[in-house]
N, C-alpha and C. Protein backbone atom coordinates (compact mmCIF):
# COMPACT_ATOMS: atom_id res chain seq x y z
N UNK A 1 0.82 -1.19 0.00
CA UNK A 1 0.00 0.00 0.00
C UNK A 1 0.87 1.25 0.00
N UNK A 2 2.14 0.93 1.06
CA UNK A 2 3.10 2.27 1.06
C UNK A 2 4.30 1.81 1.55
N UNK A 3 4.73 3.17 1.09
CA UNK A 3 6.44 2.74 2.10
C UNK A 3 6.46 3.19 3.66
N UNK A 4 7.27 2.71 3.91
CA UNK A 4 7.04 3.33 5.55
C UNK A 4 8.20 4.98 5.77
N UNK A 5 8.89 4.48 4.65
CA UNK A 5 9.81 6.07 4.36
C UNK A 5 8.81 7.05 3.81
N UNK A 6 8.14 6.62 3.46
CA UNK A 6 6.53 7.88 3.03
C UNK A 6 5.79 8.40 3.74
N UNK A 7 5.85 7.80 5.02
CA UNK A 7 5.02 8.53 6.17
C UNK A 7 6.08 8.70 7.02
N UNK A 8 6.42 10.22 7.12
CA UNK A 8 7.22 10.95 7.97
C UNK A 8 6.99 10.52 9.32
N UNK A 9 8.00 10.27 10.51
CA UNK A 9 7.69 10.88 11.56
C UNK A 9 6.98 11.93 11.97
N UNK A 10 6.46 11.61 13.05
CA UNK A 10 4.99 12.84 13.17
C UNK A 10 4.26 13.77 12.11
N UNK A 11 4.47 13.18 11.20
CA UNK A 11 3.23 13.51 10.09
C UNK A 11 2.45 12.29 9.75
N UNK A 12 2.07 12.34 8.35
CA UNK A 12 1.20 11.25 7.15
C UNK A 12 1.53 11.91 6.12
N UNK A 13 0.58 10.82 5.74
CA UNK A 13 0.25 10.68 3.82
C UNK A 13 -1.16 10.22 3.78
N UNK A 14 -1.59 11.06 2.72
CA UNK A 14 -2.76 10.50 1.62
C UNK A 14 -1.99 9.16 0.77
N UNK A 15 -2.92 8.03 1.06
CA UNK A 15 -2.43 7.17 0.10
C UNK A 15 -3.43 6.42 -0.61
N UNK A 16 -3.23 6.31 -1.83
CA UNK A 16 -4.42 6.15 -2.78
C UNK A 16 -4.61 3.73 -2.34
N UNK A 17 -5.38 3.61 -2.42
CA UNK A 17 -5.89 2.30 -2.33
C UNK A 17 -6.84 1.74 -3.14
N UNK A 18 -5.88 1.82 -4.67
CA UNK A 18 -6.70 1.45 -5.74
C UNK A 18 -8.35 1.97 -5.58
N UNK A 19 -9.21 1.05 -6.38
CA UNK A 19 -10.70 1.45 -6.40
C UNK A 19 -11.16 1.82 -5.37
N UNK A 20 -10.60 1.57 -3.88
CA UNK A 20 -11.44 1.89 -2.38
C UNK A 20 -11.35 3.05 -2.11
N UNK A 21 -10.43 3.84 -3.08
CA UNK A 21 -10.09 5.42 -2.45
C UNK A 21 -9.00 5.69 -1.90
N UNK A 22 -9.37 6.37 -0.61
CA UNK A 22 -7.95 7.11 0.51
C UNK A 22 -7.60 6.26 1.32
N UNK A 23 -6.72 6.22 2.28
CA UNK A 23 -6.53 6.11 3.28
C UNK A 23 -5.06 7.30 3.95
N UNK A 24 -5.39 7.55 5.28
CA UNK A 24 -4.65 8.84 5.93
C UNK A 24 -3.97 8.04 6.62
N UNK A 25 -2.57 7.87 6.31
CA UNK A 25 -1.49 7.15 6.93
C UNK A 25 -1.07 8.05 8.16
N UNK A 26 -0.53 7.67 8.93
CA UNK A 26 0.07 8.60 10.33
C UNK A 26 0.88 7.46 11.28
N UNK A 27 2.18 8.47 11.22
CA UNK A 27 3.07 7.68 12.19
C UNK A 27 3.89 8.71 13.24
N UNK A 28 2.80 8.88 14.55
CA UNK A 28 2.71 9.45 15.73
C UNK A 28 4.55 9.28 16.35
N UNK A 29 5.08 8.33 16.12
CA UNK A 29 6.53 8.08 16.68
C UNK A 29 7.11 6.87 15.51
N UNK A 30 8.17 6.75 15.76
CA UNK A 30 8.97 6.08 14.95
C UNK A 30 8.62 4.15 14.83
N UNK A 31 8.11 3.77 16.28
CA UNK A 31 7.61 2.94 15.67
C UNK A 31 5.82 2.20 15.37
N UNK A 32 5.47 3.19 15.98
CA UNK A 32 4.08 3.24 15.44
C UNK A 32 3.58 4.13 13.84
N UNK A 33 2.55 3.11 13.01
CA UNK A 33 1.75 3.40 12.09
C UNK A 33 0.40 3.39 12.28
N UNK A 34 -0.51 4.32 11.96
CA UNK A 34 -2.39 3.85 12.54
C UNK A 34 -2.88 4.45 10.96
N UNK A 35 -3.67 4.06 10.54
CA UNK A 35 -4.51 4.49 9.64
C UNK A 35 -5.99 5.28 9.67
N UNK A 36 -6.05 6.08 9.17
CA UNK A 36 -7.64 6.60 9.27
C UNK A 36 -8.59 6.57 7.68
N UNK A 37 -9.80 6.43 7.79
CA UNK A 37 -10.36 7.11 6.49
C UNK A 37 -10.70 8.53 6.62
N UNK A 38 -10.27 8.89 5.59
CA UNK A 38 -10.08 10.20 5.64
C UNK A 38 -10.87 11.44 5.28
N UNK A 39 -12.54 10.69 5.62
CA UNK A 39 -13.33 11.43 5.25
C UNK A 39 -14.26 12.54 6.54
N UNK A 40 -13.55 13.08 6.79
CA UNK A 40 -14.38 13.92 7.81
C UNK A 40 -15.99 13.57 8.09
N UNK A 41 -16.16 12.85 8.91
CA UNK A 41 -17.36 12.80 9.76
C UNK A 41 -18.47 13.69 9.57
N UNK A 42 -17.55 15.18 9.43
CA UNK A 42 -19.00 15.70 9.73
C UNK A 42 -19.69 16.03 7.99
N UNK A 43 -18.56 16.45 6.88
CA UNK A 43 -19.71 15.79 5.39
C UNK A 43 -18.73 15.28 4.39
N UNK A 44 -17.96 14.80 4.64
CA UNK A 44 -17.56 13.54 4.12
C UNK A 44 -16.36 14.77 3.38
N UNK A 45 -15.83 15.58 4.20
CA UNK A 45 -14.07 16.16 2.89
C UNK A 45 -13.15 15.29 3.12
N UNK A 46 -12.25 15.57 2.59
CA UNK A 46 -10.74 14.57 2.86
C UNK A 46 -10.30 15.13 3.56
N UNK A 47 -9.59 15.22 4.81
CA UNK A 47 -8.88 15.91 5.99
C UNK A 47 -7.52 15.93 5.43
N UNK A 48 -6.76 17.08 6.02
CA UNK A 48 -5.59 16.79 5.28
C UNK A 48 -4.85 16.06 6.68
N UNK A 49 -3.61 15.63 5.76
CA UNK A 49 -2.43 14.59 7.37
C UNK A 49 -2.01 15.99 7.96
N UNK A 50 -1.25 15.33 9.06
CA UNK A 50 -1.21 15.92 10.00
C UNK A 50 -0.10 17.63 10.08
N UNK A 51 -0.24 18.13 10.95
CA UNK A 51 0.43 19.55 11.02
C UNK A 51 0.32 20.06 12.00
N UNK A 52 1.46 20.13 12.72
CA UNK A 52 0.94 21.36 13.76
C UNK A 52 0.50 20.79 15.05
N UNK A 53 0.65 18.96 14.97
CA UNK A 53 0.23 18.39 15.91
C UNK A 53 -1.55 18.15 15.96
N UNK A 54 -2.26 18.32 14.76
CA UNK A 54 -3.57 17.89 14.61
C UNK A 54 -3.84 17.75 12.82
N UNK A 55 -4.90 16.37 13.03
CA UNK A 55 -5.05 16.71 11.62
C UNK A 55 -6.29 17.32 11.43
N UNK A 56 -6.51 18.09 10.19
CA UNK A 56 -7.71 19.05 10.42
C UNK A 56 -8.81 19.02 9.04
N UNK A 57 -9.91 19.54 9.17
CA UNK A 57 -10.43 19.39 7.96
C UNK A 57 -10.76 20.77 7.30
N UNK A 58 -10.37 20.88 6.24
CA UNK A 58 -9.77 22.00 5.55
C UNK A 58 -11.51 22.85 5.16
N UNK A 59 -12.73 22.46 5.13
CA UNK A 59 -14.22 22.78 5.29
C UNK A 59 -14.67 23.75 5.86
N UNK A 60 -14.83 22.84 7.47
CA UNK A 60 -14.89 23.57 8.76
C UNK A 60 -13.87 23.47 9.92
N UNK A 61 -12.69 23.64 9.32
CA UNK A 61 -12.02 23.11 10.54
C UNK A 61 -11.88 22.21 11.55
N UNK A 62 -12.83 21.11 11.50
CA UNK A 62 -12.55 20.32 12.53
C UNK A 62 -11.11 19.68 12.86
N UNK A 63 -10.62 19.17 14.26
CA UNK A 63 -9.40 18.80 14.14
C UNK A 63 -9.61 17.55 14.83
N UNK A 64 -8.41 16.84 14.44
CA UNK A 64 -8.82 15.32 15.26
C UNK A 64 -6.98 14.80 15.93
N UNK A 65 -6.93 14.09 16.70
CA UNK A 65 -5.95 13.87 17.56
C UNK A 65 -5.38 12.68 16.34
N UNK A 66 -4.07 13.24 15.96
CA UNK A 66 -3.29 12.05 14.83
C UNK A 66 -2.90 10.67 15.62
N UNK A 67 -2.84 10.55 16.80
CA UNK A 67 -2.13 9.63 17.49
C UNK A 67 -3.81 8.28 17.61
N UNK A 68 -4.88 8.78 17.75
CA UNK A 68 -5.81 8.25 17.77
C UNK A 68 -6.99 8.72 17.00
N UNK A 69 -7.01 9.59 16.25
CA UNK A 69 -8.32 9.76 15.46
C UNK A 69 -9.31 10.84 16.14
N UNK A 70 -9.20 10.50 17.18
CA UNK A 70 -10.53 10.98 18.43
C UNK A 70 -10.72 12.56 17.95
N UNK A 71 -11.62 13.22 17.64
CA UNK A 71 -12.01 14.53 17.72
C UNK A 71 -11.60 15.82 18.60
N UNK A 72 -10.76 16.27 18.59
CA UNK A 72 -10.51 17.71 19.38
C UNK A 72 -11.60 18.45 19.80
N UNK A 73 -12.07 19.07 18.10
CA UNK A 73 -12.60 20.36 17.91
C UNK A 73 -13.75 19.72 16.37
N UNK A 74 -15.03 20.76 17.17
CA UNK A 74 -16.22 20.28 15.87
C UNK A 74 -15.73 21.61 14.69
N UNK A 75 -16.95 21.30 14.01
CA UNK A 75 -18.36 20.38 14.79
C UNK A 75 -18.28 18.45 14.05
N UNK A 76 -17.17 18.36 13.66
CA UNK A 76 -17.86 16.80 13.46
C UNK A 76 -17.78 16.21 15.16
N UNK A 77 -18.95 15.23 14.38
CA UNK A 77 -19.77 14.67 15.79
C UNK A 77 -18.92 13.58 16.51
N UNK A 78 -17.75 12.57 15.74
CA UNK A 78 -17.41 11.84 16.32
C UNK A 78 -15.83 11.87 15.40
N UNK A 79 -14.49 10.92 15.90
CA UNK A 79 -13.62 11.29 15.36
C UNK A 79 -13.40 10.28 13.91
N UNK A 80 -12.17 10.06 13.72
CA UNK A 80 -11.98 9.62 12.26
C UNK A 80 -12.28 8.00 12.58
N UNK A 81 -12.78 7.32 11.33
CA UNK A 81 -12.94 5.75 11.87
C UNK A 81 -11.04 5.52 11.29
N UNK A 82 -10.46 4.30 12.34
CA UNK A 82 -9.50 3.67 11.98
C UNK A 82 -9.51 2.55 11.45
N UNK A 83 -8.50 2.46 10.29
CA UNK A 83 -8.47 1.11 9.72
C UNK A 83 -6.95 0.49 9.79
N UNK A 84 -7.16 -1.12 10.32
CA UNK A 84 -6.08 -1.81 10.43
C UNK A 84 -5.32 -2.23 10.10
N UNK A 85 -4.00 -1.16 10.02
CA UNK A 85 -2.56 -1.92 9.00
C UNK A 85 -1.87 -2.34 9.99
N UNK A 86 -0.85 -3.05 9.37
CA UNK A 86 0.74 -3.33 10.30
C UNK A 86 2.16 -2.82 9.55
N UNK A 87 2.99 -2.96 9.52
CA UNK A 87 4.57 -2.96 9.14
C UNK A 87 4.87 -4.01 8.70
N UNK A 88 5.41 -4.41 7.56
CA UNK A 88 5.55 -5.27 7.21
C UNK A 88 7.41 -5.25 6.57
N UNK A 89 8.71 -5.71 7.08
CA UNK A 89 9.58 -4.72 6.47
C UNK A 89 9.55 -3.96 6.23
N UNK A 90 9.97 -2.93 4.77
CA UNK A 90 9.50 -1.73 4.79
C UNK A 90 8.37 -1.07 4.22
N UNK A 91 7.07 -2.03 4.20
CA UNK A 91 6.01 -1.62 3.32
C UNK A 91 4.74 -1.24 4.98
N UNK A 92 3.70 -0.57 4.71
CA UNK A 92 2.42 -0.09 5.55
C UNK A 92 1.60 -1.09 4.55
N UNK A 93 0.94 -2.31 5.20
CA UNK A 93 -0.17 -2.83 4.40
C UNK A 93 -1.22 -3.03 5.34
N UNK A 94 -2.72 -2.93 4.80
CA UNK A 94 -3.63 -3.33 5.26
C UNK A 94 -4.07 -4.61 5.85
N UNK A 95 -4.61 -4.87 7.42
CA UNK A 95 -3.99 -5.98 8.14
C UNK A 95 -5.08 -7.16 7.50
């Protein structure tokens, strides 16, 4: 799906997943990776990865905690859903 040299320390990546769309890569520390879909909750934009220590949605601003998804700041109602990759050598694949 990706390299793991593609998702910066404390940032992400948009990474395309063939026909399914996005997925918002994020790697909070060096050896953690978490995935999100990257459609803002509250009407479906693409959030951009992370900055600044939040990732945010470029709409209405909502921001969500990169380390877990969870919602900061609305108005979306709940935070990003996560989807399950691992590390695989040096590739991020879907678990």
């Amino acid at each position: 799906m990706a390299g793991l040299a593609d998702v910066p320390v404390g940032s992400g990546a948009l990474v395309d997943i063939g026909g399914d769309g996005q997925l918002l890569l994020v790697r909070p520390s060096e050896s953690e990776v978490r995935a999100f879909n990257p459609a803002c909750p509250h009407q479906g934009t693409t959030v951009n990865p992370p900055a600044g220590g939040t990732i945010s949605c470029p709409t209405h601003r909502s921001a969500f905690d990169p380390a877990t998804g969870a919602v900061l700041s609305g108005p979306s109602p709940r935070g990003l859903a996560e989807v399950a990759v691992t590390v695989s050598g040096p590739d991020v694949v879907l678990s």
